[in-house]
PDB file of N, CA and C in Angstrom:
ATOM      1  N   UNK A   1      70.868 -79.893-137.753  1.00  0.00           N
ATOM      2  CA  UNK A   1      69.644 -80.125-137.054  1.00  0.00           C
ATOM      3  C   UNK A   1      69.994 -80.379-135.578  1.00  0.00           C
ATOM      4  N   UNK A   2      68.887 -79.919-134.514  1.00  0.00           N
ATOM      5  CA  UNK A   2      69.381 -79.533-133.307  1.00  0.00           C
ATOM      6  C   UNK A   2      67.974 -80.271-132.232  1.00  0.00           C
ATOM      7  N   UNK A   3      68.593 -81.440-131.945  1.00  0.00           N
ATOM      8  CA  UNK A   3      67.447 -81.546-130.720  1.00  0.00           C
ATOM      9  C   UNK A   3      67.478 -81.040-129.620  1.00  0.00           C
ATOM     10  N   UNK A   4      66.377 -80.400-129.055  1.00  0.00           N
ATOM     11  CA  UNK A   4      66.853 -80.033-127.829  1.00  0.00           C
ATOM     12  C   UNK A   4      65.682 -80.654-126.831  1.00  0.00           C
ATOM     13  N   UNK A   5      66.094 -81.454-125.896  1.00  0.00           N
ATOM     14  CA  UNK A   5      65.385 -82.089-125.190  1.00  0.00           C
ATOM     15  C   UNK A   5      64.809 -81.712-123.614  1.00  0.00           C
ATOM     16  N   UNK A   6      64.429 -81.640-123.080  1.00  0.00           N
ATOM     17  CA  UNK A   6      64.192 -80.756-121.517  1.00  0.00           C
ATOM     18  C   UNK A   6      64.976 -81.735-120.725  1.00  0.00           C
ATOM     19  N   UNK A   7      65.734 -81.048-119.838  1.00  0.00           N
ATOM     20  CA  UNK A   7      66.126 -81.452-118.666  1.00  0.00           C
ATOM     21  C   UNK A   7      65.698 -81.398-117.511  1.00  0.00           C
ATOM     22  N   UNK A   8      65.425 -82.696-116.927  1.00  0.00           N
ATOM     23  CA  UNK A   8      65.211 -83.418-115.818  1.00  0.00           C
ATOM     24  C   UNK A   8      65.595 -82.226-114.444  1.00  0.00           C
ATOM     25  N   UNK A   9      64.400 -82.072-113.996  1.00  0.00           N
ATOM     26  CA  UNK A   9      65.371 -80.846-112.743  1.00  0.00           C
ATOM     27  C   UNK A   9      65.203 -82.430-111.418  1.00  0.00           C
ATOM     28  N   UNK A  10      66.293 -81.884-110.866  1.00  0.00           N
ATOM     29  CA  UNK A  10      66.473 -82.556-109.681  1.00  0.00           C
ATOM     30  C   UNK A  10      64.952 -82.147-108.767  1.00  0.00           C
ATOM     31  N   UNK A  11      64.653 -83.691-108.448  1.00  0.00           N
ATOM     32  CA  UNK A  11      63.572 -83.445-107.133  1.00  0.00           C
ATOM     33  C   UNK A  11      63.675 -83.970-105.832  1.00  0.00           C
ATOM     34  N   UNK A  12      63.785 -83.336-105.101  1.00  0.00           N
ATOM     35  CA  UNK A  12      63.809 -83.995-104.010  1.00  0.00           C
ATOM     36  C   UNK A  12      62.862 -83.807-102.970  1.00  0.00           C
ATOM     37  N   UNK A  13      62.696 -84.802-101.984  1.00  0.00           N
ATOM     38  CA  UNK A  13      61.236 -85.400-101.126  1.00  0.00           C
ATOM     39  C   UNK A  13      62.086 -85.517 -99.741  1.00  0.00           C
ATOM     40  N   UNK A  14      60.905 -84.894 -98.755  1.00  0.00           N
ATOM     41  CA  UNK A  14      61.249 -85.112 -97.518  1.00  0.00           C
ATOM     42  C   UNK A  14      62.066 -86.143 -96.969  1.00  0.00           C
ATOM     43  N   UNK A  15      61.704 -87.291 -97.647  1.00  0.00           N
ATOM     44  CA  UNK A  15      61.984 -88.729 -96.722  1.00  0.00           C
ATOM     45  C   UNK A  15      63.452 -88.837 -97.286  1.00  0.00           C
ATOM     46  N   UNK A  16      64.263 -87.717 -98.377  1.00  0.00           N
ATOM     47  CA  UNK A  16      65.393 -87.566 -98.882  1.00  0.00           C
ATOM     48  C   UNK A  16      66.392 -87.577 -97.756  1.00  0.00           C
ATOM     49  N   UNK A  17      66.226 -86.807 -96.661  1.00  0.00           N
ATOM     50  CA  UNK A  17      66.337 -85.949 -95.998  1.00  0.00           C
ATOM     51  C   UNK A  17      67.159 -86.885 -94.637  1.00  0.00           C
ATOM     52  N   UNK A  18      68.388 -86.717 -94.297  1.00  0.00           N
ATOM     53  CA  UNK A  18      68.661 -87.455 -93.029  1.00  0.00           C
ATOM     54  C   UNK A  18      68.182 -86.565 -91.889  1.00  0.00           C
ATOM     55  N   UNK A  19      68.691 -87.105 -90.912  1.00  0.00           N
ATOM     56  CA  UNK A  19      68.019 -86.944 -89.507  1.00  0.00           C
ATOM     57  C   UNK A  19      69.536 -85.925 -89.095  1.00  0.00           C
ATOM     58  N   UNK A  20      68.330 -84.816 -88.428  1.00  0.00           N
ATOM     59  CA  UNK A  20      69.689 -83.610 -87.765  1.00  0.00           C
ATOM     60  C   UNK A  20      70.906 -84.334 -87.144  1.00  0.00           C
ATOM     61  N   UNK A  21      71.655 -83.973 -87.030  1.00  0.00           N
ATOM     62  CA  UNK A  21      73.096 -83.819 -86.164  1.00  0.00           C
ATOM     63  C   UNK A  21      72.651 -84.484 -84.600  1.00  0.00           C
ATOM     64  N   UNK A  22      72.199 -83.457 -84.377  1.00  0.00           N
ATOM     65  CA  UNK A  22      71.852 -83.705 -82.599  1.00  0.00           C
ATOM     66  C   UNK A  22      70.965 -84.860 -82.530  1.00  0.00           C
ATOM     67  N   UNK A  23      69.941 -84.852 -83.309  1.00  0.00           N
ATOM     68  CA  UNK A  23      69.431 -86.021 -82.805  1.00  0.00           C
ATOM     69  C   UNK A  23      70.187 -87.051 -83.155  1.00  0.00           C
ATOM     70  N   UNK A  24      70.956 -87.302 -84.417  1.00  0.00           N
ATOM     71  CA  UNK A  24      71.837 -88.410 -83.926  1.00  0.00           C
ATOM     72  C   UNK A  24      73.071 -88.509 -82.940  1.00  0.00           C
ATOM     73  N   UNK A  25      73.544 -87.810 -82.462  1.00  0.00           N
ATOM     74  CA  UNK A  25      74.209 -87.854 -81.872  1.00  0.00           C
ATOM     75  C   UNK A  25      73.128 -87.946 -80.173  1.00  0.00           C
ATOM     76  N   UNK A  26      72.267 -87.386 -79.937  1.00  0.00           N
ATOM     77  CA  UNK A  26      71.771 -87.741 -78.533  1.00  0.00           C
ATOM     78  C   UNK A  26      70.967 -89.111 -78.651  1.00  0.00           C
ATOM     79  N   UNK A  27      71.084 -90.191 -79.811  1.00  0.00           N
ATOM     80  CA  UNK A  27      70.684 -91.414 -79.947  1.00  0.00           C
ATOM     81  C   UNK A  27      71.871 -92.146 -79.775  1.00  0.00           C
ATOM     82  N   UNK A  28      72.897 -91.818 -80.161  1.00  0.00           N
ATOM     83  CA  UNK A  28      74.646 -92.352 -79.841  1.00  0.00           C
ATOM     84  C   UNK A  28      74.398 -92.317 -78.369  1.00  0.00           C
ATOM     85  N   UNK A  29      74.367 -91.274 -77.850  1.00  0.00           N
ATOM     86  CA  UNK A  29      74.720 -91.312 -76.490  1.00  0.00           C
ATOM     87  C   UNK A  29      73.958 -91.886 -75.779  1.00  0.00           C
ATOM     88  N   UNK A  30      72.451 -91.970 -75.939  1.00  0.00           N
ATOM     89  CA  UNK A  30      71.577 -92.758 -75.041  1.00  0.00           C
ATOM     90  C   UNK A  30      72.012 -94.236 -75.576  1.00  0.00           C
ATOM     91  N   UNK A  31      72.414 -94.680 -76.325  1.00  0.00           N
ATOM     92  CA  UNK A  31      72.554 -95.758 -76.597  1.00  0.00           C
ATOM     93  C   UNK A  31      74.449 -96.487 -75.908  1.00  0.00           C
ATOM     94  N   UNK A  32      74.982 -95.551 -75.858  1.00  0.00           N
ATOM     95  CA  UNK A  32      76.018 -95.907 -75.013  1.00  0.00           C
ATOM     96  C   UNK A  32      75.685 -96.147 -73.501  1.00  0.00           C
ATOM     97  N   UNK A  33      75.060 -95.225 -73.359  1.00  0.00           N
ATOM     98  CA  UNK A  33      74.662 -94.743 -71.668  1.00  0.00           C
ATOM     99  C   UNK A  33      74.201 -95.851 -71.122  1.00  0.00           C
ATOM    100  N   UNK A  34      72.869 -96.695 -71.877  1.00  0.00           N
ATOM    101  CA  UNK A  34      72.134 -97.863 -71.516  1.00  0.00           C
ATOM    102  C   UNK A  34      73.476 -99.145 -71.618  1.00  0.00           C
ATOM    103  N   UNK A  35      74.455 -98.966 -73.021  1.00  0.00           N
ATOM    104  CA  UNK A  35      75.272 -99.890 -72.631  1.00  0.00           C
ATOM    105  C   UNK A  35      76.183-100.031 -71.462  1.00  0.00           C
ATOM    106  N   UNK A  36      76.731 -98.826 -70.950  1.00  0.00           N
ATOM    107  CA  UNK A  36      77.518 -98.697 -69.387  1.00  0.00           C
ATOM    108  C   UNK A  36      76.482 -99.210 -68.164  1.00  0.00           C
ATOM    109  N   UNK A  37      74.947 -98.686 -68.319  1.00  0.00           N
ATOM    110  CA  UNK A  37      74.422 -98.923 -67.347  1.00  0.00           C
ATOM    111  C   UNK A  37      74.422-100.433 -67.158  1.00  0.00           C
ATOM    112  N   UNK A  38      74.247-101.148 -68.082  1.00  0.00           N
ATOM    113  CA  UNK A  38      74.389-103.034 -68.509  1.00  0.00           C
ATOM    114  C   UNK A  38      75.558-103.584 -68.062  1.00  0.00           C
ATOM    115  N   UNK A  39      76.505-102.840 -68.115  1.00  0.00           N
ATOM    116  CA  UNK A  39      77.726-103.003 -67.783  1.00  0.00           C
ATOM    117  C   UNK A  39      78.208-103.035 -66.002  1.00  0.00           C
ATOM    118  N   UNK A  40      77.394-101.655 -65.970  1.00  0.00           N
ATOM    119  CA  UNK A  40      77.757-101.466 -63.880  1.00  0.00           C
ATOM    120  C   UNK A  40      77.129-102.633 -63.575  1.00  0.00           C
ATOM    121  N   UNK A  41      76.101-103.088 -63.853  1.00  0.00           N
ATOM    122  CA  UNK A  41      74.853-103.518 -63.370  1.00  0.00           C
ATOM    123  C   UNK A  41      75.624-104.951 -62.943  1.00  0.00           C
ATOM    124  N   UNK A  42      75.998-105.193 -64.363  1.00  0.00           N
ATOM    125  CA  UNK A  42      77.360-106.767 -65.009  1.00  0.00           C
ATOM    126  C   UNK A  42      78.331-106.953 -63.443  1.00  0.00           C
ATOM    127  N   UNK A  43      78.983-106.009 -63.248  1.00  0.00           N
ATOM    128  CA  UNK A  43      80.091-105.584 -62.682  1.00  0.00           C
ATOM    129  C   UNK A  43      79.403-106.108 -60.584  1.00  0.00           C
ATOM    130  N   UNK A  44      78.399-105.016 -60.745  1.00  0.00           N
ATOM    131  CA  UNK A  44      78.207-105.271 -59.258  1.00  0.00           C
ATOM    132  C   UNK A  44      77.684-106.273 -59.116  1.00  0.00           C
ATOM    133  N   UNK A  45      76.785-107.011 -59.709  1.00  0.00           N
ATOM    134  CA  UNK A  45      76.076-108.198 -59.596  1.00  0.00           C
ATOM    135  C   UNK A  45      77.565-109.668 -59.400  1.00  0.00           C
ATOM    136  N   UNK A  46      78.755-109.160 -60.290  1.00  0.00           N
ATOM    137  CA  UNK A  46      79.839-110.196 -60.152  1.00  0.00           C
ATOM    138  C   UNK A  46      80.326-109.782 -58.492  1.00  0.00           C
ATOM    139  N   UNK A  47      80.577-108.439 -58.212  1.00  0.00           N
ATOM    140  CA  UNK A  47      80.897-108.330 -57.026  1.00  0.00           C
ATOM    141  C   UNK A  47      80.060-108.706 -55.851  1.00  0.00           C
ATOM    142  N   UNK A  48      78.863-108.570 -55.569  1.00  0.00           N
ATOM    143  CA  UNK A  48      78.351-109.468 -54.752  1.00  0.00           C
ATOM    144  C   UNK A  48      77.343-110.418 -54.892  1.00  0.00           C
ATOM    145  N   UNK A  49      77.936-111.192 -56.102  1.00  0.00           N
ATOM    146  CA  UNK A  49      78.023-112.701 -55.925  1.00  0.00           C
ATOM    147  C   UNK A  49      79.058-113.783 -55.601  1.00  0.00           C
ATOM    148  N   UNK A  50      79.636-113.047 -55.818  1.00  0.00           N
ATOM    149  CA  UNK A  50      80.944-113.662 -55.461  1.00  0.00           C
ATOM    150  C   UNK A  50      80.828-114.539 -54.148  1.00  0.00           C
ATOM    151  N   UNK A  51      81.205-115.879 -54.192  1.00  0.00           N
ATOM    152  CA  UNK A  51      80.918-116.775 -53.244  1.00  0.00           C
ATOM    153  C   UNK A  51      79.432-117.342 -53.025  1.00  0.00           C
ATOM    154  N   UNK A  52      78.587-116.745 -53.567  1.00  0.00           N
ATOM    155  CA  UNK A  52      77.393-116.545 -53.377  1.00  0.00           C
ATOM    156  C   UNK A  52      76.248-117.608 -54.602  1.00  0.00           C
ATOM    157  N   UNK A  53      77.085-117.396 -55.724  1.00  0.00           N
ATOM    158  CA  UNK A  53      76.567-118.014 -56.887  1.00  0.00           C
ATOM    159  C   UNK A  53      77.539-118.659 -57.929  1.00  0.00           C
ATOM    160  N   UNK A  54      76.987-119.372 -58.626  1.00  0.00           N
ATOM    161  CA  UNK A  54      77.808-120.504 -59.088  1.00  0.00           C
ATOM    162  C   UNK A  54      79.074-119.591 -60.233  1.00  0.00           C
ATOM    163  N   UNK A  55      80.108-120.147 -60.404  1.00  0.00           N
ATOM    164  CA  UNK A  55      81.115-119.552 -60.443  1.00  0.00           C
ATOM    165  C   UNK A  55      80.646-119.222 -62.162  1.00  0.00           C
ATOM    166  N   UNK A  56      80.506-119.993 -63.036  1.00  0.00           N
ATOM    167  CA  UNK A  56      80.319-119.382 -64.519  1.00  0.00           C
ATOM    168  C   UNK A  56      79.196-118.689 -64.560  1.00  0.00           C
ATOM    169  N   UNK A  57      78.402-117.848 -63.284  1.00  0.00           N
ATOM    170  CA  UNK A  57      77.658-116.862 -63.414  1.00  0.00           C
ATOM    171  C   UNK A  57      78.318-115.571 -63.230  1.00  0.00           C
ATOM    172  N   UNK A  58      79.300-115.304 -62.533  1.00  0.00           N
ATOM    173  CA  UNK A  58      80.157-114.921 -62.115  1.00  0.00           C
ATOM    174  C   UNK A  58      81.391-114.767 -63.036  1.00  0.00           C
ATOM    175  N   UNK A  59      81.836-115.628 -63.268  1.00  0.00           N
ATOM    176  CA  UNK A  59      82.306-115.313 -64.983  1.00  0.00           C
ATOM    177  C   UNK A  59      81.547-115.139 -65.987  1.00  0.00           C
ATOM    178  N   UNK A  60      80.640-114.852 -65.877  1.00  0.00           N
ATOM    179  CA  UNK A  60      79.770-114.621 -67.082  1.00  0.00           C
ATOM    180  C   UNK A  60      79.627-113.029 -66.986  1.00  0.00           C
ATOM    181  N   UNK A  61      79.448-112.648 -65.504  1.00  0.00           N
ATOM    182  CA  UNK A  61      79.381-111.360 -65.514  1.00  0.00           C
ATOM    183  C   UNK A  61      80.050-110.605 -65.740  1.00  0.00           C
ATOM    184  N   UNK A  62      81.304-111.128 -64.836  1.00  0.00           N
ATOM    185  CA  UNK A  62      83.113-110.342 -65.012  1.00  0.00           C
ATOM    186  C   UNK A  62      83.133-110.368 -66.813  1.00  0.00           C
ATOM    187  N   UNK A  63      83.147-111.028 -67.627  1.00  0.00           N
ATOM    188  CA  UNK A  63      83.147-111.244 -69.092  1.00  0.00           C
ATOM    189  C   UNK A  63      82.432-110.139 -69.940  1.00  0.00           C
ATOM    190  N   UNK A  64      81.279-109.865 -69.296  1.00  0.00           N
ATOM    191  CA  UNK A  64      79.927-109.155 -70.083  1.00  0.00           C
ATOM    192  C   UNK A  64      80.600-107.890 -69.622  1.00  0.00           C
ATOM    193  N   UNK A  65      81.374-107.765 -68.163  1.00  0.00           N
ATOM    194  CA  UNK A  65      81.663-106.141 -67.856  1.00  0.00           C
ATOM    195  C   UNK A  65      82.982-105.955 -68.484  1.00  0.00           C
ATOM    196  N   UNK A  66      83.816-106.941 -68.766  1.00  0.00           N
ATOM    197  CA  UNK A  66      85.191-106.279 -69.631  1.00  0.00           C
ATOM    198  C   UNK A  66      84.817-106.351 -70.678  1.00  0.00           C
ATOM    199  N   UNK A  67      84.043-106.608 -72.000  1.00  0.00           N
ATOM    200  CA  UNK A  67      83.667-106.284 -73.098  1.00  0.00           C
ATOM    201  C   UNK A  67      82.701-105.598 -73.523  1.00  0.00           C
ATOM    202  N   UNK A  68      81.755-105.068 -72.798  1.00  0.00           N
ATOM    203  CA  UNK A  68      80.960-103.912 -72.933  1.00  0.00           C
ATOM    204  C   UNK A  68      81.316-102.811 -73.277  1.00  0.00           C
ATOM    205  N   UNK A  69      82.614-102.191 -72.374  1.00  0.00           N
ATOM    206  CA  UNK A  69      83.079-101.155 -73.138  1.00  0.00           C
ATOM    207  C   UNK A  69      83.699-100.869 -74.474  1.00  0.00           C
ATOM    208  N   UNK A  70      84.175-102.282 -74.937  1.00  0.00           N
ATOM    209  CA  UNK A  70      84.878-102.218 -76.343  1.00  0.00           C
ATOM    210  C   UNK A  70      83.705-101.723 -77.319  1.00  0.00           C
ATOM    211  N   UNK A  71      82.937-103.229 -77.235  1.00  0.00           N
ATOM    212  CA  UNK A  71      81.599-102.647 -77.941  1.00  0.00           C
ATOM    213  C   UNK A  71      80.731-101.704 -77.946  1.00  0.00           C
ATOM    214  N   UNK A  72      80.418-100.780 -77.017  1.00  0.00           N
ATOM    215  CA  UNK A  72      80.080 -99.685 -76.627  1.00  0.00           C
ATOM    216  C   UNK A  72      80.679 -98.202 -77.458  1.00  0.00           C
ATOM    217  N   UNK A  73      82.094 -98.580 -77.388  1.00  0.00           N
ATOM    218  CA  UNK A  73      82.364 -97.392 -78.026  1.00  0.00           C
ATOM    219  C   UNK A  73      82.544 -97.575 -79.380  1.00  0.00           C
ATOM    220  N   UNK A  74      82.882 -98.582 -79.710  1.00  0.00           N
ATOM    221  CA  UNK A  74      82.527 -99.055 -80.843  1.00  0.00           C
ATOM    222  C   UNK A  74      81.484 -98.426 -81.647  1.00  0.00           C
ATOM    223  N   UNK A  75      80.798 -99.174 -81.402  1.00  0.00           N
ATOM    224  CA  UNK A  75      79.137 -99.310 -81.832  1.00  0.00           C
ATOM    225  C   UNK A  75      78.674 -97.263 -81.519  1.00  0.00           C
ATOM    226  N   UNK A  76      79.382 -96.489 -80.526  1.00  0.00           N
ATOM    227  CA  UNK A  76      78.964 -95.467 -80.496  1.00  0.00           C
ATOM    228  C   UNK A  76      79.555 -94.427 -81.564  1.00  0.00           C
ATOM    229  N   UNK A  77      80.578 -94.641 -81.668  1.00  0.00           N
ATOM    230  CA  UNK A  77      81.822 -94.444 -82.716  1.00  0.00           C
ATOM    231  C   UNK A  77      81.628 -94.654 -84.236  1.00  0.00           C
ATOM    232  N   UNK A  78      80.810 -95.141 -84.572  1.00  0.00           N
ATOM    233  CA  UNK A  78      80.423 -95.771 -85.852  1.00  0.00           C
ATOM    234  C   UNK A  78      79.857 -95.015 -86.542  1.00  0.00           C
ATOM    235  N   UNK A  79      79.515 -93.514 -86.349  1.00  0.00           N
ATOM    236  CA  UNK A  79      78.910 -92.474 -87.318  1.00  0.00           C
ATOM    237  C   UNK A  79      77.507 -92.834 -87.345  1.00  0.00           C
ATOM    238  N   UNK A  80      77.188 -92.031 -88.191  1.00  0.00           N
ATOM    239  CA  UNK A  80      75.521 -92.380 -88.488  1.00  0.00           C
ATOM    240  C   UNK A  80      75.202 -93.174 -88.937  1.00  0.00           C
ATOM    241  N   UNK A  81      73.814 -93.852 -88.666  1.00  0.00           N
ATOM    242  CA  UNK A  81      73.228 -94.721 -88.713  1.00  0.00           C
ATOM    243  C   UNK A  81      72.543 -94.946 -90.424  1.00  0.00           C
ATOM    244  N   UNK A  82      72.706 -95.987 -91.313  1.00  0.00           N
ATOM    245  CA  UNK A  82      71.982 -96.089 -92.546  1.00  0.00           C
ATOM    246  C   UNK A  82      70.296 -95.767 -92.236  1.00  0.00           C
ATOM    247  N   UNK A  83      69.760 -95.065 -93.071  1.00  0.00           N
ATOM    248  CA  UNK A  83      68.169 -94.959 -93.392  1.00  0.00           C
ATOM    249  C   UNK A  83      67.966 -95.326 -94.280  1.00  0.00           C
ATOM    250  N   UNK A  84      66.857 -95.881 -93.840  1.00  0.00           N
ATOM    251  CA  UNK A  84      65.592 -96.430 -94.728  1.00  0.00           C
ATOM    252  C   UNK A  84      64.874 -95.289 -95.363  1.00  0.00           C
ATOM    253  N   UNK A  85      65.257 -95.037 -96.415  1.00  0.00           N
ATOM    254  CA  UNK A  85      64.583 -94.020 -97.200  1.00  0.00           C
ATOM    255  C   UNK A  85      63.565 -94.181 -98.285  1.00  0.00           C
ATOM    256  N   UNK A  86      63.067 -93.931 -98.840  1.00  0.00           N
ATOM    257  CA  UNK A  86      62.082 -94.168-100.081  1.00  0.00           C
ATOM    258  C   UNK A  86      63.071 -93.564-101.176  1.00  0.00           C
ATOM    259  N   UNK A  87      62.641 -94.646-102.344  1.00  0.00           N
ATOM    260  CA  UNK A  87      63.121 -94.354-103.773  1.00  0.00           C
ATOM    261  C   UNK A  87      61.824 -94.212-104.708  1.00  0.00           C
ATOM    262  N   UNK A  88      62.047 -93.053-104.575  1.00  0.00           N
ATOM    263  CA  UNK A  88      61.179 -92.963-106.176  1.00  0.00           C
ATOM    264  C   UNK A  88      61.526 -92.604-107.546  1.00  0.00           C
ATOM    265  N   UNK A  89      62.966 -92.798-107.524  1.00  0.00           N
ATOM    266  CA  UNK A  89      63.181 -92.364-109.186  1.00  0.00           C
ATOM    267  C   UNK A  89      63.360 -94.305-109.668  1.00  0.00           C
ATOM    268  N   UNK A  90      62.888 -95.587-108.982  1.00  0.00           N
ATOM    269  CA  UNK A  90      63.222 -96.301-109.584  1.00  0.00           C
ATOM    270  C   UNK A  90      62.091 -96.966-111.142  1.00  0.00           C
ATOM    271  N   UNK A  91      62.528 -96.348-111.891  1.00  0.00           N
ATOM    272  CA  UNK A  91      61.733 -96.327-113.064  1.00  0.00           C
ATOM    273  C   UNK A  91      61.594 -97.874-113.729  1.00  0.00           C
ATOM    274  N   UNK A  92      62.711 -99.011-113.528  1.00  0.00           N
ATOM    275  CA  UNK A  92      62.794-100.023-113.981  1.00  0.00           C
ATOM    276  C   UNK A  92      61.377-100.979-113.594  1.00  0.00           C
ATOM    277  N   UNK A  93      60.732-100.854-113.109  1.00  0.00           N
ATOM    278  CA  UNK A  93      59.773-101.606-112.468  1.00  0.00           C
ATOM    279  C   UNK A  93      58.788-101.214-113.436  1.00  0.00           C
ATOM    280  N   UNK A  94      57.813-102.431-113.519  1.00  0.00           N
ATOM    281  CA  UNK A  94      56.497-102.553-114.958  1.00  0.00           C
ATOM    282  C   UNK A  94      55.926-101.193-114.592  1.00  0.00           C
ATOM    283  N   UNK A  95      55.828-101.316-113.147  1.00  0.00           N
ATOM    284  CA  UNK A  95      54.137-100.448-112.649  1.00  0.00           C
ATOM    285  C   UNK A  95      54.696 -98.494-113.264  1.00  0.00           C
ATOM    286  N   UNK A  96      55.711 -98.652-113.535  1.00  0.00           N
ATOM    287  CA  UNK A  96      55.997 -97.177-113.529  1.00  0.00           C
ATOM    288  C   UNK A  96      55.971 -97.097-114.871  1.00  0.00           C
ATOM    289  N   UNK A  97      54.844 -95.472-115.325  1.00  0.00           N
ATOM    290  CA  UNK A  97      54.679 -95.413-117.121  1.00  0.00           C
ATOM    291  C   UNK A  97      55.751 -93.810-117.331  1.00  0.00           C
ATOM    292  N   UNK A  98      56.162 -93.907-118.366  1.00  0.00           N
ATOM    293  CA  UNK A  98      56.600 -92.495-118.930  1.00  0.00           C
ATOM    294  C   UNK A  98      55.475 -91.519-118.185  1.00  0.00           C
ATOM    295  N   UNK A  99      56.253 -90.585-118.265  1.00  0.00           N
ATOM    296  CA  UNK A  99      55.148 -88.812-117.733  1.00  0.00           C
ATOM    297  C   UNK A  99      54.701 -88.575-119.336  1.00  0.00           C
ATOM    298  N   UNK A 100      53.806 -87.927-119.847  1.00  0.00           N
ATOM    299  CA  UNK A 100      53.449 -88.128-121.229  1.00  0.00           C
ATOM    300  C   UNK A 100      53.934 -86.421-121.118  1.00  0.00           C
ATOM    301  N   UNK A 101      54.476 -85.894-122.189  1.00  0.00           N
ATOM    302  CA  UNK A 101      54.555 -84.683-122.385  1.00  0.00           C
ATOM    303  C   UNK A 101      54.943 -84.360-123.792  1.00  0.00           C
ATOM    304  N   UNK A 102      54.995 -83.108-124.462  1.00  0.00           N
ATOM    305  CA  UNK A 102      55.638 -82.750-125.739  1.00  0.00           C
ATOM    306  C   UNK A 102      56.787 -83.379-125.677  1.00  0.00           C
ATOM    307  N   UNK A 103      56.784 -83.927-127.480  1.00  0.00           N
ATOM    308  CA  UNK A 103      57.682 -84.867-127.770  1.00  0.00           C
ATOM    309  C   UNK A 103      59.116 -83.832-127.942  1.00  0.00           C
ATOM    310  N   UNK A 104      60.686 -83.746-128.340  1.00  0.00           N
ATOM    311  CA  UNK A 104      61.186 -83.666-128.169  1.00  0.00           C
ATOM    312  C   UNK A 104      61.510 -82.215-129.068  1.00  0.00           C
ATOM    313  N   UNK A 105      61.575 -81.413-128.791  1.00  0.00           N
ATOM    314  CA  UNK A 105      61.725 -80.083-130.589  1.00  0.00           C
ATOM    315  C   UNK A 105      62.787 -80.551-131.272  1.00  0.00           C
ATOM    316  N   UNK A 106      62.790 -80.453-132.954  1.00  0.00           N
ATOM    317  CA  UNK A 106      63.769 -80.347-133.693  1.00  0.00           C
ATOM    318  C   UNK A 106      63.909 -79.382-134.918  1.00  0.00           C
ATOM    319  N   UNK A 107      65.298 -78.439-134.475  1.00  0.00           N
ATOM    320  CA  UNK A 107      64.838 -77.214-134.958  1.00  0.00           C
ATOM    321  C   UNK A 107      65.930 -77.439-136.208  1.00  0.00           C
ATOM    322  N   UNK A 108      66.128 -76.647-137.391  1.00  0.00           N
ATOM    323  CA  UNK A 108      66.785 -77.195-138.398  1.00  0.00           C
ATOM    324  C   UNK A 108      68.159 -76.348-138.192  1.00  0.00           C
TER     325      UNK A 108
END
């Protein structure tokens, strides 16, 4: 005796779907870009303050401009980004019922 049961075809849904190449990668880069710009910004603001403003502002800046770049490339370096995707095969939950269909054939 031989059950034969239907198999499940794979489905898949838009929101499956990661985000192209380029656009992640031109989100890497704008996101580095804004970190260098934070960085010059760090940098010249230490250079002319200098003498000008109180000294742990000034080290605060010199500080923020030598570690920006670590983190920067870092953080740019890090591949793609996790998504928030939708799950819908999670069946364990009350609210979800069987699909009702023909019960299973059994042929002799």
């Amino acid at each position: 005796m031989r059950v034969h049961t239907r198999r499940k075809a794979d489905v898949y849904t838009v929101t499956d779907a990661h985000r192209p190449m380029s656009e992640d990668i031109d989100y890497r880069q704008r996101r580095y870009l804004i970190s260098m710009g934070i960085r010059t910004v760090c940098f010249l603001l230490a250079v002319f303050l200098t003498g000008h403003a109180p000294f742990w502002l000034v080290g605060l800046l010199v500080a923020g401009a030598l570690v920006l770049p670590y983190i920067s490339v870092v953080i740019a370096n890090g591949g793609r980004e996790p998504e928030n995707t939708a799950r819908f095969d999670d069946t364990e939950k009350p609210s979800h019922k069987e699909i009702s269909g023909h019960p299973p054939e059994i042929h002799p």
